[in-house]
C-alpha atoms as a PDB file:
ATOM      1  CA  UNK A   1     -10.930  43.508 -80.761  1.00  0.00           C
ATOM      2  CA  UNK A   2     -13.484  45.796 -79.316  1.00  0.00           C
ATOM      3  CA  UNK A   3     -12.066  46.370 -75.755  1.00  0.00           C
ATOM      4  CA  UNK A   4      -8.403  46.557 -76.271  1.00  0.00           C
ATOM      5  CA  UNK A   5      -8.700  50.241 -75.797  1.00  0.00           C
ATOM      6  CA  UNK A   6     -10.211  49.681 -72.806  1.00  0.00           C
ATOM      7  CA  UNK A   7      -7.576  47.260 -71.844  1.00  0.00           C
ATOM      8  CA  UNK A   8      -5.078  49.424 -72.447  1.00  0.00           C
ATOM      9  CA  UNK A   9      -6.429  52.096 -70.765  1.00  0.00           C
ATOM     10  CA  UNK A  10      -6.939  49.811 -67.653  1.00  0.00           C
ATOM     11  CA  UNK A  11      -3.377  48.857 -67.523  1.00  0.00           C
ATOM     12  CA  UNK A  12      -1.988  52.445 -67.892  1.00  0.00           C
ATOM     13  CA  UNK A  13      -3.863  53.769 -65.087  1.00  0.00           C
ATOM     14  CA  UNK A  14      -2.454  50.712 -62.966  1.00  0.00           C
ATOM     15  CA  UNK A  15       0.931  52.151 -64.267  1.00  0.00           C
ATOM     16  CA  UNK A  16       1.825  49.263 -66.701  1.00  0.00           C
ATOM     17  CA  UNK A  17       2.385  49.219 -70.297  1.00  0.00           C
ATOM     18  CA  UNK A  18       0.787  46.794 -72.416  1.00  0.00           C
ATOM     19  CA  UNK A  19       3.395  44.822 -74.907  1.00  0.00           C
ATOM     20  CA  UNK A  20       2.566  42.652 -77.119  1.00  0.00           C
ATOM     21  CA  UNK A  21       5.314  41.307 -78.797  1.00  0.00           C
ATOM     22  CA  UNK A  22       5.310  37.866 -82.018  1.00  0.00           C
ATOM     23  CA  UNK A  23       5.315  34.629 -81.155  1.00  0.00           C
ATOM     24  CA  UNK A  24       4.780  31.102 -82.957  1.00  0.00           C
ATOM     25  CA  UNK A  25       0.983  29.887 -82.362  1.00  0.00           C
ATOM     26  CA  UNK A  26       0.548  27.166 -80.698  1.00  0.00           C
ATOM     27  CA  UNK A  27      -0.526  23.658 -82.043  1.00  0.00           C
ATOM     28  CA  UNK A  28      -3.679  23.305 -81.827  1.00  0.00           C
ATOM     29  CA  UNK A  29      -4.177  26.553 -83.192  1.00  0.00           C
ATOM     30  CA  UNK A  30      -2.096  26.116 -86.367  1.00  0.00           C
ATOM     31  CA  UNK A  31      -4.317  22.759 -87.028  1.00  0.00           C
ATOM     32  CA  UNK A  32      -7.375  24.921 -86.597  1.00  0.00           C
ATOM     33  CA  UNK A  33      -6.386  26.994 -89.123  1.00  0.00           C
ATOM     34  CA  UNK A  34      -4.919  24.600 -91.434  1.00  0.00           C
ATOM     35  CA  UNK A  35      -7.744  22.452 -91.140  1.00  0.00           C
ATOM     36  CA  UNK A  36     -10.604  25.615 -91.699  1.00  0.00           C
ATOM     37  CA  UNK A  37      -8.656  26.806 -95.287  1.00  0.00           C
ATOM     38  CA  UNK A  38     -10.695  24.737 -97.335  1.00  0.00           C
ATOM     39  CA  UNK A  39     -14.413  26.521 -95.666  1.00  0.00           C
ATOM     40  CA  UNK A  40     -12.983  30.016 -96.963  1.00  0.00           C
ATOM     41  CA  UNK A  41     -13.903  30.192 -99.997  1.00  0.00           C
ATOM     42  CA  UNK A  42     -18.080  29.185 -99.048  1.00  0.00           C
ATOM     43  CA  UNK A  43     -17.225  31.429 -95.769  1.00  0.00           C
ATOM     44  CA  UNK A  44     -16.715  34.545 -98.308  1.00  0.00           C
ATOM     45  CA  UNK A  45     -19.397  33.548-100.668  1.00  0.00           C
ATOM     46  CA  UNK A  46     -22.354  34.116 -97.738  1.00  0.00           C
ATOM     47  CA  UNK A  47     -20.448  36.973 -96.276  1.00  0.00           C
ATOM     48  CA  UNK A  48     -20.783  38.190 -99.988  1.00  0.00           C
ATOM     49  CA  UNK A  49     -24.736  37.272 -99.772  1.00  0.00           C
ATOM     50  CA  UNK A  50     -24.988  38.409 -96.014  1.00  0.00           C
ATOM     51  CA  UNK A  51     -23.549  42.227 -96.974  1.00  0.00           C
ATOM     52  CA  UNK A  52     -25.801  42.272-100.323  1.00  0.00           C
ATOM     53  CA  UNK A  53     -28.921  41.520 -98.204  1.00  0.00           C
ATOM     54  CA  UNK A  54     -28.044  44.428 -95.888  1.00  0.00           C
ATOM     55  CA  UNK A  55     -27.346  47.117 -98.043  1.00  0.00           C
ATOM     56  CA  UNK A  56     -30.814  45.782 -99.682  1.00  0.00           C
ATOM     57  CA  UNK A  57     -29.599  45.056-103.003  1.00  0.00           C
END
């Protein structure tokens, strides 16, 4: 997360702390990620290809 520093930042000069504490995801989100388990496999294989055409190799 690229501006959490800069949230956290924010709220300290506002003279809060930022907690985050655990909690259980909600549904929708669980069935998202359920759902998306089977696309990881082909999701790694381009990021494989993506990184390899990068580097130029």
């Amino acid at each position: 997360m690229p501006n959490a520093q800069i949230l956290i930042e924010w709220a300290n000069s506002l003279g809060f702390d930022l907690v985050l504490r655990p909690r259980d995801l909600p549904t929708y989100t669980r069935r998202v990620v359920a759902e998306s388990r089977g696309k990881q496999g082909p999701r790694q294989k381009r990021f494989r290809l993506e990184n390899r055409r990068r580097s130029g190799r």
